[in-house]
PDB file of N, CA and C in Angstrom:
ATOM      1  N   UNK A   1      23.412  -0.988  16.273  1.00  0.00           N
ATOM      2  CA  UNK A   1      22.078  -0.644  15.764  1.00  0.00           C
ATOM      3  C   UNK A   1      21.903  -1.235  14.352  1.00  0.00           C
ATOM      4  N   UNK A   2      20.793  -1.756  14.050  1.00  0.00           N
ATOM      5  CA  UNK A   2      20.703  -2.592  12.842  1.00  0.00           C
ATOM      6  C   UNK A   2      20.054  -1.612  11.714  1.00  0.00           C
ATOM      7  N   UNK A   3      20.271  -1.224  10.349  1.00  0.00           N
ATOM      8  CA  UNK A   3      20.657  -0.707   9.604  1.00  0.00           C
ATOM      9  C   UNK A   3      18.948  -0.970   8.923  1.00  0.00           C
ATOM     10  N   UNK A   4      18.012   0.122   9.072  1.00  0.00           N
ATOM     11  CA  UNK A   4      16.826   0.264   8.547  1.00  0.00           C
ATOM     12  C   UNK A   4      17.043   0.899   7.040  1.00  0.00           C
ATOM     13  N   UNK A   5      16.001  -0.064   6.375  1.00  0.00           N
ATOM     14  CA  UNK A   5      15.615  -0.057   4.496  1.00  0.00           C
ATOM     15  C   UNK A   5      14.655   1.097   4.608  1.00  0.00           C
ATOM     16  N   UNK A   6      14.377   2.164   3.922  1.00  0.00           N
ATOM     17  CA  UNK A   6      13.163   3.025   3.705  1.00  0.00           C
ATOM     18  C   UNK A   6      12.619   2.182   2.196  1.00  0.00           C
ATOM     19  N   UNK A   7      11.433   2.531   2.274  1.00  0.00           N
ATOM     20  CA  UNK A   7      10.101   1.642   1.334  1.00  0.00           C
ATOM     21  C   UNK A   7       8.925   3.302   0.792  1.00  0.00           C
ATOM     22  N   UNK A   8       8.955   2.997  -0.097  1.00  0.00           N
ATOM     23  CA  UNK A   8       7.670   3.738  -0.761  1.00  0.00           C
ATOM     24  C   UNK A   8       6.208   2.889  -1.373  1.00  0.00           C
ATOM     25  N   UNK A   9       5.526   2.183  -0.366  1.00  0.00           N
ATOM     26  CA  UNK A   9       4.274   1.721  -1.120  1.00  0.00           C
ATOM     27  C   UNK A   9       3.257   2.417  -1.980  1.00  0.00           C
ATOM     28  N   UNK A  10       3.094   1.889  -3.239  1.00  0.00           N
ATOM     29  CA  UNK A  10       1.865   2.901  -3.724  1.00  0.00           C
ATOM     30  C   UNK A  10       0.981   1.847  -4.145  1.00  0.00           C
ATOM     31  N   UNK A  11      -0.165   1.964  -3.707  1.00  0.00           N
ATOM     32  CA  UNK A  11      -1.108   0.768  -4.067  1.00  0.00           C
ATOM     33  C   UNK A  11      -2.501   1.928  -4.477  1.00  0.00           C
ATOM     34  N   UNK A  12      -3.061   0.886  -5.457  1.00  0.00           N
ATOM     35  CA  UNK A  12      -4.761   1.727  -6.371  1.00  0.00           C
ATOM     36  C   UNK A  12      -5.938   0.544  -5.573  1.00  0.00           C
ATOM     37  N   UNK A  13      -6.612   1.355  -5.021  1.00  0.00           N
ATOM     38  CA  UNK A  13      -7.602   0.951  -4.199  1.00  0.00           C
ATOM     39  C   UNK A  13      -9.173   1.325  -5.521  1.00  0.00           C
ATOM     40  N   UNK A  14      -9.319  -0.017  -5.603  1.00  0.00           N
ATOM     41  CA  UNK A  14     -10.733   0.451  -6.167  1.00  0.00           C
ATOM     42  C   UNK A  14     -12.013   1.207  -5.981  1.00  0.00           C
ATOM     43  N   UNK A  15     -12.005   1.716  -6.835  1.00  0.00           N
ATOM     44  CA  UNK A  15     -12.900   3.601  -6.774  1.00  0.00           C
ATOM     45  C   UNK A  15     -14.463   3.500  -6.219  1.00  0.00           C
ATOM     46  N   UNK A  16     -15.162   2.046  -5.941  1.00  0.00           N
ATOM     47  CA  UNK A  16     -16.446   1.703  -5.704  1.00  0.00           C
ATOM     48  C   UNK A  16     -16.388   1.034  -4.534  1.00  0.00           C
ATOM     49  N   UNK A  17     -15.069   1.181  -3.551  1.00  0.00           N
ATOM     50  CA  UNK A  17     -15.536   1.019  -2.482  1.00  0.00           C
ATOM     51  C   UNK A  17     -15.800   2.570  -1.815  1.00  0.00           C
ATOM     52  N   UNK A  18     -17.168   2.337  -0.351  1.00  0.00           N
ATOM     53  CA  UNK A  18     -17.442   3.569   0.047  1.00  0.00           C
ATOM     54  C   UNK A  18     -16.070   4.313   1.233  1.00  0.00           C
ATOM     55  N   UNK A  19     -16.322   5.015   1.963  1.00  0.00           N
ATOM     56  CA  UNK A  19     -15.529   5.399   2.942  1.00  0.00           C
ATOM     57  C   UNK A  19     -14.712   4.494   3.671  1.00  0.00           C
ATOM     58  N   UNK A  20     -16.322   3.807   4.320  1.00  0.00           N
ATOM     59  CA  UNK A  20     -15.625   2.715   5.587  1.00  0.00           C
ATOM     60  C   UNK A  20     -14.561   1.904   5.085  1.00  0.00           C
ATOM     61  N   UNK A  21     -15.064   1.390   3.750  1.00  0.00           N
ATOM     62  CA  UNK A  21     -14.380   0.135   3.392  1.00  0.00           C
ATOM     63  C   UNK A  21     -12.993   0.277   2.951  1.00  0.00           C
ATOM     64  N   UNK A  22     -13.240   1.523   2.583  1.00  0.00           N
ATOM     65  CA  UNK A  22     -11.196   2.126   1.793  1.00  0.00           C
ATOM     66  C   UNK A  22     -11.032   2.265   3.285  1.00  0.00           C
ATOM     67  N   UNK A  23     -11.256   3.550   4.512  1.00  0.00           N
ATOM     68  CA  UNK A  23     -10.440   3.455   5.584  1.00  0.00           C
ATOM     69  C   UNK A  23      -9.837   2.308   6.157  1.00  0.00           C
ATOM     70  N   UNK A  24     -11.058   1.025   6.002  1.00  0.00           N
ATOM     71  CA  UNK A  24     -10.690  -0.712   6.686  1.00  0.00           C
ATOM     72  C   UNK A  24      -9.602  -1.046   5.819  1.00  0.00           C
ATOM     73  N   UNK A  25      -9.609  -0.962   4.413  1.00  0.00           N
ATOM     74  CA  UNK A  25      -8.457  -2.003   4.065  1.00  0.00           C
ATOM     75  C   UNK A  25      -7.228  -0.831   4.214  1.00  0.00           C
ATOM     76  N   UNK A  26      -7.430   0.342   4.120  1.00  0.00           N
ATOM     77  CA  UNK A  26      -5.708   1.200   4.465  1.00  0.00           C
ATOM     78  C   UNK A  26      -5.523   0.790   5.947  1.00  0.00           C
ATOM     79  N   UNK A  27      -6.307   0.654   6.861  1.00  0.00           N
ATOM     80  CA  UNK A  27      -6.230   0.513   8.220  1.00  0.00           C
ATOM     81  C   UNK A  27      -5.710  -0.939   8.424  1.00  0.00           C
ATOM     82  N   UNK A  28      -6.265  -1.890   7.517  1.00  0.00           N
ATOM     83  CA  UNK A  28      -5.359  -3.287   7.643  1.00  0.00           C
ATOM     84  C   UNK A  28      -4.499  -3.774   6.968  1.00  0.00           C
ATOM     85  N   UNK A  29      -4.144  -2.781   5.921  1.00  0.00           N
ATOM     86  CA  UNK A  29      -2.774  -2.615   5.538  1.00  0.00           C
ATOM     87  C   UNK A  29      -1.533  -2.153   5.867  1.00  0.00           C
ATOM     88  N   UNK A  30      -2.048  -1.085   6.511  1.00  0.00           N
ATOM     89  CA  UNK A  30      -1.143  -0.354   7.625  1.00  0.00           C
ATOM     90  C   UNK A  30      -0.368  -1.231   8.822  1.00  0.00           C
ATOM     91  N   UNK A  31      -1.823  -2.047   9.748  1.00  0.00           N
ATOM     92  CA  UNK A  31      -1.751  -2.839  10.455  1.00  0.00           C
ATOM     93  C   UNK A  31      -0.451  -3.908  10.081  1.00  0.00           C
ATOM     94  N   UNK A  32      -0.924  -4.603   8.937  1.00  0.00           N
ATOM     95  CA  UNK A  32       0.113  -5.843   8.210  1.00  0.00           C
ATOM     96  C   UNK A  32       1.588  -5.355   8.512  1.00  0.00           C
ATOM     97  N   UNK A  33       1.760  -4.176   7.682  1.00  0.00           N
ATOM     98  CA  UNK A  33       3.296  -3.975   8.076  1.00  0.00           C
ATOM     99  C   UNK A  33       3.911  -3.915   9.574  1.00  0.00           C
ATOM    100  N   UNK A  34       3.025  -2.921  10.730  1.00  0.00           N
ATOM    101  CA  UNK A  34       3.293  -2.611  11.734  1.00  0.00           C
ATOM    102  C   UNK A  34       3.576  -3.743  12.777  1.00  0.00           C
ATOM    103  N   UNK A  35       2.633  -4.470  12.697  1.00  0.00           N
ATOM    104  CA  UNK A  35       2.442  -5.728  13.011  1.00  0.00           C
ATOM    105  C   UNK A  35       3.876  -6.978  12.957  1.00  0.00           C
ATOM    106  N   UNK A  36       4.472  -6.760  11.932  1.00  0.00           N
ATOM    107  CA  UNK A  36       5.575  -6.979  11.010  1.00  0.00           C
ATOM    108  C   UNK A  36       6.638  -6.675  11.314  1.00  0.00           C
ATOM    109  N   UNK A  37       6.929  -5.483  12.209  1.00  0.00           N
ATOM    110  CA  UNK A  37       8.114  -4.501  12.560  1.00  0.00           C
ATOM    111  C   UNK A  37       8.461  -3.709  11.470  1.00  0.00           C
ATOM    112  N   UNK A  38       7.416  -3.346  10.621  1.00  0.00           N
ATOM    113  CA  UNK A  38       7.495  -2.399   9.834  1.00  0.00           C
ATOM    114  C   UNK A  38       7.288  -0.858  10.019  1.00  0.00           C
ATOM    115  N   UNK A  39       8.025   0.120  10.667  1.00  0.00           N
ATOM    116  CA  UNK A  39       7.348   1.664  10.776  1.00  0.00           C
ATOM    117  C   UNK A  39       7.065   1.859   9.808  1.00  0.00           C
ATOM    118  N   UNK A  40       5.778   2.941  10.192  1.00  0.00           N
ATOM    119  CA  UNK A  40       5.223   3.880   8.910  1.00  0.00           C
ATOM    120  C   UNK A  40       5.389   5.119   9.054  1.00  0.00           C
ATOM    121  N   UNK A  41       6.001   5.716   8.599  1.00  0.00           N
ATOM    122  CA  UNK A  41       6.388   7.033   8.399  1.00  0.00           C
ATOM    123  C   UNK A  41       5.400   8.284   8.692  1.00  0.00           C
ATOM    124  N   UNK A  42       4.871   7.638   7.162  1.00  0.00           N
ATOM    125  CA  UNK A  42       3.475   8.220   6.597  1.00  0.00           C
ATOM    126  C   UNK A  42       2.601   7.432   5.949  1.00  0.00           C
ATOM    127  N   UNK A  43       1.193   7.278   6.016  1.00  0.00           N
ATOM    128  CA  UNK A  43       0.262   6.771   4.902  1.00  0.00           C
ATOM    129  C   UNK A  43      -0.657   7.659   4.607  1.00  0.00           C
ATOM    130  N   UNK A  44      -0.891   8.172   3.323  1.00  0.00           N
ATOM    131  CA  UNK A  44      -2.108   8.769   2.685  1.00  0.00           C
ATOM    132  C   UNK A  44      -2.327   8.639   1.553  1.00  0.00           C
ATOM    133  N   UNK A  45      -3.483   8.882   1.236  1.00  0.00           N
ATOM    134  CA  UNK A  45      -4.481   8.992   0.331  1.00  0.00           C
ATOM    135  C   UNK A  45      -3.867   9.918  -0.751  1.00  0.00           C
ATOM    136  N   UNK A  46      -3.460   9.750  -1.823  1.00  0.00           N
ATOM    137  CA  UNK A  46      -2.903  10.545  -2.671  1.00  0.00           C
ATOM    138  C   UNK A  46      -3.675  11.333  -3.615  1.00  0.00           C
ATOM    139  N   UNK A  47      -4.609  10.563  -4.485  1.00  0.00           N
ATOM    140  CA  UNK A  47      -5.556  11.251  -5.264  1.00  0.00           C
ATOM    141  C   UNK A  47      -6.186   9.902  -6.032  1.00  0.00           C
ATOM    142  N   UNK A  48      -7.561  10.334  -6.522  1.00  0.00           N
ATOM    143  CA  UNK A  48      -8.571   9.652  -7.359  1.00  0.00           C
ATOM    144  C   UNK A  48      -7.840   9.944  -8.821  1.00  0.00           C
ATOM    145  N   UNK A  49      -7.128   8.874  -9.397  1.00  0.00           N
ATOM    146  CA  UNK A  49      -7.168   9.290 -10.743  1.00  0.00           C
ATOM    147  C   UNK A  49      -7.408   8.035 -11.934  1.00  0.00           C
ATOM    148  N   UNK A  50      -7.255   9.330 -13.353  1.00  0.00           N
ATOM    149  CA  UNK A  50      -7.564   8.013 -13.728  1.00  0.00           C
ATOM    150  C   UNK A  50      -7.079   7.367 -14.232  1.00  0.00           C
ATOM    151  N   UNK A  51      -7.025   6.090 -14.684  1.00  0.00           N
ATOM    152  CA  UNK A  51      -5.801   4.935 -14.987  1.00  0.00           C
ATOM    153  C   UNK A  51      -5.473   5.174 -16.309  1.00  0.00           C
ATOM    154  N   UNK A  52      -4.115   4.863 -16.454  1.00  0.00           N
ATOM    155  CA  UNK A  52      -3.894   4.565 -18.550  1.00  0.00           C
ATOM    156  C   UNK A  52      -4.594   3.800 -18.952  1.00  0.00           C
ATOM    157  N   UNK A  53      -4.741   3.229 -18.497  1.00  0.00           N
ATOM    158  CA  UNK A  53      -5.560   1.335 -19.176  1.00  0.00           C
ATOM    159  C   UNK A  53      -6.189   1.415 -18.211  1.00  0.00           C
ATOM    160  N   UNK A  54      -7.550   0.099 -18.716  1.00  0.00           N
ATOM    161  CA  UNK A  54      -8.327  -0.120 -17.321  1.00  0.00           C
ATOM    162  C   UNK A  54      -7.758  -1.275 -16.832  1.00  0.00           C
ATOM    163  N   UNK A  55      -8.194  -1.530 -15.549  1.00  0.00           N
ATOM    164  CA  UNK A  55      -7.586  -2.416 -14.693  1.00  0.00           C
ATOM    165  C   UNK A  55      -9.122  -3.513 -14.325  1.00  0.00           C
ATOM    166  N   UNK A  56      -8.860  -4.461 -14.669  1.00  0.00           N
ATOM    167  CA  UNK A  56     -10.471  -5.267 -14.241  1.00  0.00           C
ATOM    168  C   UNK A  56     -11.518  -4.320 -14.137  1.00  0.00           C
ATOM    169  N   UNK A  57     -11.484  -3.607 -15.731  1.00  0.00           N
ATOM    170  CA  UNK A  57     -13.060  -3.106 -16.041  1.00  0.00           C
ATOM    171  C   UNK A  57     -13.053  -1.634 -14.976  1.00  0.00           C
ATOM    172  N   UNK A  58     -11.909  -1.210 -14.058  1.00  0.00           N
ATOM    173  CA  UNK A  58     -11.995   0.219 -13.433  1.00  0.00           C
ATOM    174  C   UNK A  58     -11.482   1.176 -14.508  1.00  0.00           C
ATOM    175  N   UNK A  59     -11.511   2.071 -14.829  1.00  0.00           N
ATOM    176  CA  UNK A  59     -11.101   3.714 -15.471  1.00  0.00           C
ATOM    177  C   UNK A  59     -10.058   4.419 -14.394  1.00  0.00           C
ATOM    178  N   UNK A  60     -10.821   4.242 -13.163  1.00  0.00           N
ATOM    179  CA  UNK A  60      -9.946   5.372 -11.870  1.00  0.00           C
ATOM    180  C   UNK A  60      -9.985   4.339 -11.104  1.00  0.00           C
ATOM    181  N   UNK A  61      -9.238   4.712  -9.839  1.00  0.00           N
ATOM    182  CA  UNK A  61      -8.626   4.237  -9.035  1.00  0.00           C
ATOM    183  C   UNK A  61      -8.243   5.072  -7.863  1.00  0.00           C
ATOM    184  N   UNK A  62      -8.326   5.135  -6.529  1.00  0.00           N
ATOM    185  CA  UNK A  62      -7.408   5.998  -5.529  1.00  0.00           C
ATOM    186  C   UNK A  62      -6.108   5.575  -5.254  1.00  0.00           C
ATOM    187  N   UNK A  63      -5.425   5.996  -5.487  1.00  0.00           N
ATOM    188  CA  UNK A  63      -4.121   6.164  -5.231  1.00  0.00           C
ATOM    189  C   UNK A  63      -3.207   6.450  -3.707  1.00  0.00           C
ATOM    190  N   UNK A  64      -2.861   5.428  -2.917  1.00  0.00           N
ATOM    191  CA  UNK A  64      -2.437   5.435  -1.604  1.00  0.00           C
ATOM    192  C   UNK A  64      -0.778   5.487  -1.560  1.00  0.00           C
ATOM    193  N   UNK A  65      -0.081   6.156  -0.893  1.00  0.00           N
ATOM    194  CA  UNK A  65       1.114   6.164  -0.622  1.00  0.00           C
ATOM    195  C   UNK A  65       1.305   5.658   0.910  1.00  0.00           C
ATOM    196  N   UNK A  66       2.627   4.919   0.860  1.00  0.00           N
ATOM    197  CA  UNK A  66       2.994   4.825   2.297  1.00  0.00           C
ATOM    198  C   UNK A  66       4.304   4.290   2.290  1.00  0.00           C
ATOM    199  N   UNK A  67       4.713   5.836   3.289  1.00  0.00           N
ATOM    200  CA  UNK A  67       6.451   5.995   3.310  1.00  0.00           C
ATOM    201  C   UNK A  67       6.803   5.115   4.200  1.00  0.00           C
ATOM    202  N   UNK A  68       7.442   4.001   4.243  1.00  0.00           N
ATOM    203  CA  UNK A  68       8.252   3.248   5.927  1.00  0.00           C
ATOM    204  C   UNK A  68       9.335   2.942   6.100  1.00  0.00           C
ATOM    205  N   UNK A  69      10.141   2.358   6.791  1.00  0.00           N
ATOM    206  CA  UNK A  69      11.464   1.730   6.972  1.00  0.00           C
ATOM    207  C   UNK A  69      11.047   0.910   8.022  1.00  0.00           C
ATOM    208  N   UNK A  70      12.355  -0.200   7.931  1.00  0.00           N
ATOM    209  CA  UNK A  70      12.349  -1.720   8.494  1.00  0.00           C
ATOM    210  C   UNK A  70      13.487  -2.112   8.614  1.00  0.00           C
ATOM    211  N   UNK A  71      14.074  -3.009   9.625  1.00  0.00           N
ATOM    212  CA  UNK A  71      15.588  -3.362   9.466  1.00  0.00           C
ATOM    213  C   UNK A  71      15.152  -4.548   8.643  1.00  0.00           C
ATOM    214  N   UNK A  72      14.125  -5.317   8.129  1.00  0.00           N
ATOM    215  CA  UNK A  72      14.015  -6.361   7.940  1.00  0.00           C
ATOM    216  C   UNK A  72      12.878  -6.473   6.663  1.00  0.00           C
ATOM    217  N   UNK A  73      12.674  -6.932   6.279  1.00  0.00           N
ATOM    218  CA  UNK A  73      11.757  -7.482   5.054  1.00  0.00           C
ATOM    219  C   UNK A  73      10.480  -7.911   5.183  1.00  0.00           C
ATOM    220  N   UNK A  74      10.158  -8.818   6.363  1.00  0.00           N
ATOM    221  CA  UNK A  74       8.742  -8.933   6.979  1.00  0.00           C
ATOM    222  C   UNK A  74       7.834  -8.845   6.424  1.00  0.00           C
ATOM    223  N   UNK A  75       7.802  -7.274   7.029  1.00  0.00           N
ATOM    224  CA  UNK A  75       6.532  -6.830   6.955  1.00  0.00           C
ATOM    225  C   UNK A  75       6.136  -6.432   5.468  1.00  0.00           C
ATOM    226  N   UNK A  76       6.935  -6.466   4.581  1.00  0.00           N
ATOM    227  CA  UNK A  76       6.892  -5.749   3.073  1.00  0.00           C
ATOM    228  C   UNK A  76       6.446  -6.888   2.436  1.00  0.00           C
ATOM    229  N   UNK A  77       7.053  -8.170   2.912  1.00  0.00           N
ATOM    230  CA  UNK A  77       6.948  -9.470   2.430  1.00  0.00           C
ATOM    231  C   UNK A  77       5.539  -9.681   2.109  1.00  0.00           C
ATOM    232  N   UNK A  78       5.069  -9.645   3.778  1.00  0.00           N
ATOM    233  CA  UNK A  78       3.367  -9.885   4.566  1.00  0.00           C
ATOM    234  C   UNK A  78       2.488  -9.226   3.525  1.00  0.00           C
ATOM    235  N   UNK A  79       2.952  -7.666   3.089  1.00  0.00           N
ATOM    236  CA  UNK A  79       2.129  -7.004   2.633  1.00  0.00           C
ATOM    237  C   UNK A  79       1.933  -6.934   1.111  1.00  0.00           C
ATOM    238  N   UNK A  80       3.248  -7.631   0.163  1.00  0.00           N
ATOM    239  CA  UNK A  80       3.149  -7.680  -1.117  1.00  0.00           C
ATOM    240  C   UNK A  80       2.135  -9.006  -1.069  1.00  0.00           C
ATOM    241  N   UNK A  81       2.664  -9.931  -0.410  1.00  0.00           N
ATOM    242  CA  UNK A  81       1.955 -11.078  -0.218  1.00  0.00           C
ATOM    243  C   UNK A  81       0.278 -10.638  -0.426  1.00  0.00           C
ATOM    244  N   UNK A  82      -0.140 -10.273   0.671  1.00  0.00           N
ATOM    245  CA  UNK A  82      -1.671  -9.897   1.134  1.00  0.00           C
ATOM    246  C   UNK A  82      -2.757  -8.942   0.014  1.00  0.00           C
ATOM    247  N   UNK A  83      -1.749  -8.152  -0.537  1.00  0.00           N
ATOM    248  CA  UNK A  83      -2.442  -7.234  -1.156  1.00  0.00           C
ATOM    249  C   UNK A  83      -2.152  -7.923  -2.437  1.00  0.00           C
ATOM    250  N   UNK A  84      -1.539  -8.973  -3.353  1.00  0.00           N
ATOM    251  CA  UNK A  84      -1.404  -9.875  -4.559  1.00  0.00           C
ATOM    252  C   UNK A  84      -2.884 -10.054  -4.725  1.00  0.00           C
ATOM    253  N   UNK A  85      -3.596 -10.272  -3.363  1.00  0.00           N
ATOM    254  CA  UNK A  85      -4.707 -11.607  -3.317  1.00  0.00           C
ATOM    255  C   UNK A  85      -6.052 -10.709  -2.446  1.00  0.00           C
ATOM    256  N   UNK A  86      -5.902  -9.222  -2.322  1.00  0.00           N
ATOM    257  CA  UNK A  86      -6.753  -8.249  -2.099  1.00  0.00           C
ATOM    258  C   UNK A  86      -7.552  -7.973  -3.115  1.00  0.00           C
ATOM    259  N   UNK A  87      -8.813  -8.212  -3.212  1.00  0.00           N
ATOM    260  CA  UNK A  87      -9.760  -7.637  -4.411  1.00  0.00           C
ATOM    261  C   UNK A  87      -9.842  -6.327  -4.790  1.00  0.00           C
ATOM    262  N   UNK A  88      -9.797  -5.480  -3.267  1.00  0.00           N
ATOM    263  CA  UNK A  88      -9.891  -4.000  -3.013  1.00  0.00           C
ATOM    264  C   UNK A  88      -8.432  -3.274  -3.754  1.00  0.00           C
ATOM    265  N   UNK A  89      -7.580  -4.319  -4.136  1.00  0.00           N
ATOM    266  CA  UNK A  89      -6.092  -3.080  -4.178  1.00  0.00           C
ATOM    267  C   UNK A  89      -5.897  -3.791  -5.553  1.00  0.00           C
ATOM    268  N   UNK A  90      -5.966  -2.779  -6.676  1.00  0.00           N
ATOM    269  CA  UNK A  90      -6.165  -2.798  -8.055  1.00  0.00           C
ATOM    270  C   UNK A  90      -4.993  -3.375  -8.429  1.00  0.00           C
ATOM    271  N   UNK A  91      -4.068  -2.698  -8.148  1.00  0.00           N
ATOM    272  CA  UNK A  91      -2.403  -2.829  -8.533  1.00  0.00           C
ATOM    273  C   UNK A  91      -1.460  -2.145  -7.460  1.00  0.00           C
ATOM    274  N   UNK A  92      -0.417  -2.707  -7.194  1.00  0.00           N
ATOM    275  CA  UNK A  92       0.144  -2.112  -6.119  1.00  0.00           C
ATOM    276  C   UNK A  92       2.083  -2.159  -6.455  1.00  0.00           C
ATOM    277  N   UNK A  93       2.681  -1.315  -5.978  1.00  0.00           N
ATOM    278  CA  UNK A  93       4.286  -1.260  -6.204  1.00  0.00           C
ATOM    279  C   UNK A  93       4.787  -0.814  -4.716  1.00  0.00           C
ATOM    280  N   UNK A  94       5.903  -2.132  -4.751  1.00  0.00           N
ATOM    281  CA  UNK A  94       6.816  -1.706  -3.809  1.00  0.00           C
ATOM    282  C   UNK A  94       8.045  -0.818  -4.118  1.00  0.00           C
ATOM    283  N   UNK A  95       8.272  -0.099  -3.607  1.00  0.00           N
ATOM    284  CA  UNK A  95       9.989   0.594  -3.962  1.00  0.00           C
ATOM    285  C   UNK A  95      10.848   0.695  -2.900  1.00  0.00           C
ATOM    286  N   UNK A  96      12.189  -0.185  -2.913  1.00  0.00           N
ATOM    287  CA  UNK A  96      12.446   0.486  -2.137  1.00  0.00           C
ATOM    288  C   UNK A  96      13.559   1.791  -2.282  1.00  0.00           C
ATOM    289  N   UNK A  97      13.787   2.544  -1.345  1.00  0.00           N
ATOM    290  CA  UNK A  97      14.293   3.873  -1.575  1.00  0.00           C
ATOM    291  C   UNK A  97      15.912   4.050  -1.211  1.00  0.00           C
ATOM    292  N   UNK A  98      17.032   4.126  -1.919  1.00  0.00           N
ATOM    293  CA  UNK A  98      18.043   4.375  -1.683  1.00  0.00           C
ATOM    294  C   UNK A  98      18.314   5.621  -1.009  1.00  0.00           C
ATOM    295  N   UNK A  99      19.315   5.577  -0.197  1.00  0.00           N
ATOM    296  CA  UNK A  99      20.094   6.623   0.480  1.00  0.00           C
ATOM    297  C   UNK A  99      20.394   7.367  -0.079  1.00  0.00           C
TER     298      UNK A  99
END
């Protein structure tokens, strides 16, 4: 059995998109990893807060978590990649999580 990494994503989704548009990009972010052979554990919505600094002229930001593991890198790759060059995702951190 090949030896799965656990991952903590936290990415800031900008505060002026409406419903649809935050559910679409968590929904095709989600997608990216899964897609990837990335499980997701968990993804949610953490809280609206507001930033130390502003970030391209935002104050707040929503705040997304998403717990996963992977035997492989992939999908984390796909998704640091994707979300670098996402307008919608303010700032984003990968972690990954030791045993």
């Amino acid at each position: 059995m090949s030896q799965t990494t656990k991952y903590e994503i936290l990415y800031i989704i900008r505060p002026d998109l409406n419903e649809d548009e935050k559910n679409e990009l968590v929904e095709r972010f989600d997608g990216i990893l899964t897609a990837n052979g990335t499980t997701i554990v968990e993804s949610k919505d953490w809280a609206k807060r507001r930033l130390a600094y502003e970030i391209n002229d935002y104050k707040e930001g929503i705040y997304h978590l998403i717990t996963a593991e992977a035997s492989d890198a992939t999908g984390i790759n796909e998704f640091d990649r994707l979300a670098a060059i996402n307008r919608g995702i303010l700032r984003f951190m990968i972690t990954k999580v030791e045993a």
